[in-house]
Protein backbone atom coordinates (compact mmCIF):
# COMPACT_ATOMS: atom_id res chain seq x y z
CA UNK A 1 5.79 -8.91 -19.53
CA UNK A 2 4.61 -12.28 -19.66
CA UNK A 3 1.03 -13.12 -17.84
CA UNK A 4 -0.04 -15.97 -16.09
CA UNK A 5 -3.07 -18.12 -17.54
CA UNK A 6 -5.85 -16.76 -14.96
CA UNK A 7 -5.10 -13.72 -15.91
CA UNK A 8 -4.94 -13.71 -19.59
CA UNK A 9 -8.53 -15.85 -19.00
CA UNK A 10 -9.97 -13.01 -16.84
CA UNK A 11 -8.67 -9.99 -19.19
CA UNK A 12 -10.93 -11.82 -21.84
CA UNK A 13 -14.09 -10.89 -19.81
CA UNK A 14 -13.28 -7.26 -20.60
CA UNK A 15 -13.45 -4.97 -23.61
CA UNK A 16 -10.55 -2.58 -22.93
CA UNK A 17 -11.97 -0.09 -25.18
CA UNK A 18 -15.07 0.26 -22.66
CA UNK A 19 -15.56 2.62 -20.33
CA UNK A 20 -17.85 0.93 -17.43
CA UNK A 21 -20.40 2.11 -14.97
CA UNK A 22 -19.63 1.91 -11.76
CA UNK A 23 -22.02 -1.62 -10.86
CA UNK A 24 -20.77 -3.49 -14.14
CA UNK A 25 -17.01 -2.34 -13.32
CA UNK A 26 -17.65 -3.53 -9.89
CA UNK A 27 -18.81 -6.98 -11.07
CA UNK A 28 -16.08 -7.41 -13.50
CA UNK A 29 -13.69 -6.64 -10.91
CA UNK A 30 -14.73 -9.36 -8.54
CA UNK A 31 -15.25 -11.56 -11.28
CA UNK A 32 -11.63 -11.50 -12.73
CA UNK A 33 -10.29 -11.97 -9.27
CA UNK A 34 -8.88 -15.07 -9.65
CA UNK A 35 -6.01 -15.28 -7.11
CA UNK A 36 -6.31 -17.89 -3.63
CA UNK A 37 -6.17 -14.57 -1.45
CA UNK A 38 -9.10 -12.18 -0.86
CA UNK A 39 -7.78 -9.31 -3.34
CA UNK A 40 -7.58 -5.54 -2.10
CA UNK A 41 -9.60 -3.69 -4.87
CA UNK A 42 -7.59 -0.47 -5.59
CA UNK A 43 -9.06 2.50 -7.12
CA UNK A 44 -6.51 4.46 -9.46
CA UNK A 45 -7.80 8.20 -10.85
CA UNK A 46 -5.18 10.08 -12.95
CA UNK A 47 -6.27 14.07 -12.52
CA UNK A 48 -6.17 16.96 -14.82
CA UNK A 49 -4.06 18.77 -12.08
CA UNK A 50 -0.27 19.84 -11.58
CA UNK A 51 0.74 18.15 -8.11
CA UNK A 52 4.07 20.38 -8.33
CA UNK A 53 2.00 23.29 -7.42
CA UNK A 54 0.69 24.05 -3.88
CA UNK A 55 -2.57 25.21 -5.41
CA UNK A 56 -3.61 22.33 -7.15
CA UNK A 57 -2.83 19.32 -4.73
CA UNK A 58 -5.68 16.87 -3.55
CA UNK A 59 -5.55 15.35 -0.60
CA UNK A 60 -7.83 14.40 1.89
CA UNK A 61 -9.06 11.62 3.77
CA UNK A 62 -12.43 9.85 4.47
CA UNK A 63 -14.11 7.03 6.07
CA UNK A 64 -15.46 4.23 3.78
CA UNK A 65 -18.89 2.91 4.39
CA UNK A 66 -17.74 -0.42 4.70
CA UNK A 67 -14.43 -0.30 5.45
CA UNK A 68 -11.13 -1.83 3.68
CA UNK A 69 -11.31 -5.10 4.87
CA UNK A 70 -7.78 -4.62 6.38
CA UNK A 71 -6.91 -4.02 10.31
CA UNK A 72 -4.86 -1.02 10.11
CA UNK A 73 -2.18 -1.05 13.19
CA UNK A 74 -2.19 2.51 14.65
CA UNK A 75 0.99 4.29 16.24
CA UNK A 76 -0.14 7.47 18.35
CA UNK A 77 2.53 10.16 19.48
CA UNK A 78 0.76 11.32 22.80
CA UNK A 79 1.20 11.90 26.48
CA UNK A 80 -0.75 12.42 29.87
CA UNK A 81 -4.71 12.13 29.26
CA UNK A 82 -4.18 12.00 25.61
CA UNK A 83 -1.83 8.83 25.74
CA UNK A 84 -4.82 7.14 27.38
CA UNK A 85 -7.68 8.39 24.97
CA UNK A 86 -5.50 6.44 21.96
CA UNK A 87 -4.97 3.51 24.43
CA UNK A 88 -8.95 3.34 25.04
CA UNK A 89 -9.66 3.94 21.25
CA UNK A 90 -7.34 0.37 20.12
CA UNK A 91 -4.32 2.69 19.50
CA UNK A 92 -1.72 -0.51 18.56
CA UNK A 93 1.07 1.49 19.83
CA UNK A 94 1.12 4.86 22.11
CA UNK A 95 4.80 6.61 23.13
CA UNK A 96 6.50 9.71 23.01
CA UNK A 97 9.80 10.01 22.86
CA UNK A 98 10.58 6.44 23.10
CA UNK A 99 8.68 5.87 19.98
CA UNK A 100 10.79 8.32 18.17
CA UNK A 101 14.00 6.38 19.34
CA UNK A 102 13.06 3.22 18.64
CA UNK A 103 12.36 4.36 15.02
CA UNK A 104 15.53 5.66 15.14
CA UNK A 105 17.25 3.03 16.32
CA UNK A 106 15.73 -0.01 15.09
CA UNK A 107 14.34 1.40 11.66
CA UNK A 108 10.60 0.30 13.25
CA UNK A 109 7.75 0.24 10.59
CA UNK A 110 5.24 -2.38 12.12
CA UNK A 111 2.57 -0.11 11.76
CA UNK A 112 0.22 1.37 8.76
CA UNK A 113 -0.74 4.81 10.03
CA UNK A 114 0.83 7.81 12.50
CA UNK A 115 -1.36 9.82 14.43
CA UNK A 116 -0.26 12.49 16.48
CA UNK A 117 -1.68 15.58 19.30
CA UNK A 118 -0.26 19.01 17.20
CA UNK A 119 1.82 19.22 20.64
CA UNK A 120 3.75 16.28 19.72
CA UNK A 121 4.36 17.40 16.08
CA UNK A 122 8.03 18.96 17.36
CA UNK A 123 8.92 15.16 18.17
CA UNK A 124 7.51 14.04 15.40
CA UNK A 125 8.83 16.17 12.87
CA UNK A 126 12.14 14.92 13.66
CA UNK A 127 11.07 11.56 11.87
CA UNK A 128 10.23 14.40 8.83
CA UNK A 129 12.91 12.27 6.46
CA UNK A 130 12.14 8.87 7.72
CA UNK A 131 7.88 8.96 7.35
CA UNK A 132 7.60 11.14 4.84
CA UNK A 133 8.82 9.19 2.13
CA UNK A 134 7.38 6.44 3.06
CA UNK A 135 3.47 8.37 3.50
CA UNK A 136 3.46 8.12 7.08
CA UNK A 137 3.64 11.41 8.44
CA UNK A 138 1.20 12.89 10.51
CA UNK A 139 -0.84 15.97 9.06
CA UNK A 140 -3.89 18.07 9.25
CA UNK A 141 -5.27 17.58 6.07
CA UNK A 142 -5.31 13.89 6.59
CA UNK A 143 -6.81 13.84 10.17
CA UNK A 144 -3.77 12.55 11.67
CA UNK A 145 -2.46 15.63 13.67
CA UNK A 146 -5.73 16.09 15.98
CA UNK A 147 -6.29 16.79 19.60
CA UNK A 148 -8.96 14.14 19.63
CA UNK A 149 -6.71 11.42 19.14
CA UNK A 150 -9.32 8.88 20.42
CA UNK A 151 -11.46 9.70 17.33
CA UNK A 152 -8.81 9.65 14.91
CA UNK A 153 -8.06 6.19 15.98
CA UNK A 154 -11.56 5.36 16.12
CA UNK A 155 -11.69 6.23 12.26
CA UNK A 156 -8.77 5.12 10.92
CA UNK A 157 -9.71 1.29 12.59
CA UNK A 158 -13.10 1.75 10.97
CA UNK A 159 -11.79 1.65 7.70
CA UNK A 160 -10.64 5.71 6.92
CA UNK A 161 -8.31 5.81 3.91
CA UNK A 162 -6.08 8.80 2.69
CA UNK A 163 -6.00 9.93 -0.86
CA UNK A 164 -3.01 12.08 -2.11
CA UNK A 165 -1.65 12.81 -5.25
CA UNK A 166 1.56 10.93 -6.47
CA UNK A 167 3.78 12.45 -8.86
CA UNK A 168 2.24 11.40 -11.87
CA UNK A 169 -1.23 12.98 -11.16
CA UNK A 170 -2.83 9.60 -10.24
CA UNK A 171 -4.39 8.66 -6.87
CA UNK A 172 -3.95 4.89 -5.84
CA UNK A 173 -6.39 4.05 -2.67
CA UNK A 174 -7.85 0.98 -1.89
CA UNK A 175 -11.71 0.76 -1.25
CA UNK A 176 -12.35 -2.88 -0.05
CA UNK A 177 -11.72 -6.60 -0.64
CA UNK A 178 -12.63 -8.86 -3.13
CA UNK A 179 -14.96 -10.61 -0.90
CA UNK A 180 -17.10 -7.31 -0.35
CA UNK A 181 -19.10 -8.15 -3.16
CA UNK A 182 -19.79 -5.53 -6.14
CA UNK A 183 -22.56 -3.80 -4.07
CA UNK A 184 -20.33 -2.70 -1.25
CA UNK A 185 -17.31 -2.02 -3.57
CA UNK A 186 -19.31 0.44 -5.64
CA UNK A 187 -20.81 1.85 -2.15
CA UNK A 188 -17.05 2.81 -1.64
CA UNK A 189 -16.12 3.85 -5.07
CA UNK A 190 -18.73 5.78 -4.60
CA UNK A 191 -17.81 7.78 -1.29
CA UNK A 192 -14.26 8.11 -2.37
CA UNK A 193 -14.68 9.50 -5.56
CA UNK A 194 -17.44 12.24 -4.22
CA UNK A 195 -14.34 13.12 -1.84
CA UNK A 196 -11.91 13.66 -4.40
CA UNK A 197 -14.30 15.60 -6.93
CA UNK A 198 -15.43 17.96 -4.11
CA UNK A 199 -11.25 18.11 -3.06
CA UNK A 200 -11.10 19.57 -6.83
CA UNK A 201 -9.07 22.98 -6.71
CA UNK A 202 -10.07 26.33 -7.72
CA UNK A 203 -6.71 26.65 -9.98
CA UNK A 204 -7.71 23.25 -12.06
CA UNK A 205 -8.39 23.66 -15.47
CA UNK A 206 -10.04 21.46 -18.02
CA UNK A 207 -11.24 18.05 -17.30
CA UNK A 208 -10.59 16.94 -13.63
CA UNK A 209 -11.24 13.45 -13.77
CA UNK A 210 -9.01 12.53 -16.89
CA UNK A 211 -9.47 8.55 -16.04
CA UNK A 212 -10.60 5.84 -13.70
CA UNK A 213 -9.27 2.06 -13.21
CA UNK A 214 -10.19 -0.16 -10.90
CA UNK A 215 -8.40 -3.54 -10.42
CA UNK A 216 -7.98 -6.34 -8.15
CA UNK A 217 -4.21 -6.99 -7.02
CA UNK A 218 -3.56 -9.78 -9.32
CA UNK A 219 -6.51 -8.46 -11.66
CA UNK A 220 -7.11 -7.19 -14.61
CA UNK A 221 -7.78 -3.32 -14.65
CA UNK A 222 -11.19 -2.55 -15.54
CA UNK A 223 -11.96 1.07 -16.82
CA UNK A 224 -14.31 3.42 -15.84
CA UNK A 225 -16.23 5.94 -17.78
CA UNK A 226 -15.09 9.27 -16.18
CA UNK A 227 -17.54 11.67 -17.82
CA UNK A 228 -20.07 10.00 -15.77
CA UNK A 229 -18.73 10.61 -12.25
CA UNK A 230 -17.96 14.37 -12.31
């Protein structure tokens, strides 16, 4: 795979047989940013766990101190009082059935996150095949089946993210822009990765935290040193 100039210039600022802090990753991240756009910074941990097992999933969810950077547009499954609460909270888009049709229907995905009350989970679990797939599905674990909806929403507009396991072992979650600046990056680094080791299951064995890359989207990926963090 052939790479553009600015980023063959900015993979020359790193040594890719380092293993960084977290404040000199940080810095190299934002410095190898070299695209017009203010990059997402995505964090991407590869665990010593077997996702195929019930016992040994992570997943979880938590508020950043500073946010993504990105708006995320909220769709809430509610009725009555509740419908309101997600209204009043910046809820993007609030329905019951309707919502469910017009998903349906229209194959509608203007939206970045599903929250639901756990009375509207019957409804919603008839979308099972359509958000699932694509990581939207309401659940527990993830905050997003709650009876305080208005919270939930609250949250997830002040920059909550969700961290799962993919098939491969590896988490991929943002944790801020470009523009944040190293100091608030590793702020979030930071929080998330405290979240995942304390999401670390009784049935994993060995090393946990098998490695850590941060990158911007059109960046180089800069390496962490993963002894260091658990």
């Amino acid at each position: 795979m052939s790479r553009g100039k600015k980023y063959v210039d900015s993979a020359k600022l790193i040594d890719r047989s380092m293993q960084y802090d977290v404040a000199e990753a940080m810095d190299l991240v934002v410095k190898t940013a070299s695209a017009k756009f203010d990059e997402t910074v995505e964090l991407h941990v590869k665990l010593g766990v077997d996702s195929r097992h019930a016992d040994q999933q992570v997943r979880g969810a938590i508020v950043l101190p500073h946010g993504t950077g990105k708006t995320q547009r909220v769709l809430v499954f509610a009725k009555g009082d509740k419908a309101e609460e997600a209204r009043a909270a910046g809820a993007d888009y609030v329905g019951e059935m309707d919502m469910v049709e017009k998903i349906q229907k229209e194959n509608w995905f203007d939206y970045d996150v599903v929250v639901a009350t756990p009375d509207m989970m019957g409804v919603v679990g008839r979308l099972g095949k359509v958000l699932g797939p694509k990581g939207l599905m309401p659940s527990p674990k993830a905050g997003t089946v709650s009876p305080n909806v208005g919270q939930a929403v609250q949250e997830i507009k002040a920059g909550k993210v969700e961290y799962r396991l993919d098939k491969t072992n590896i988490i991929h979650c943002p944790i801020g822009k470009v523009s944040f600046g190293p100091e608030k990056l590793a702020e979030n680094f930071n929080a998330l990765m405290s979240a995942i080791i304390k999401a670390k299951p009784a049935a994993a064995k060995g090393q946990y935290v098998r490695s850590c890359v941060c990158a911007s989207t059109m960046g180089p990926g800069v390496k962490l040193n993963a002894a260091k963090l658990v």
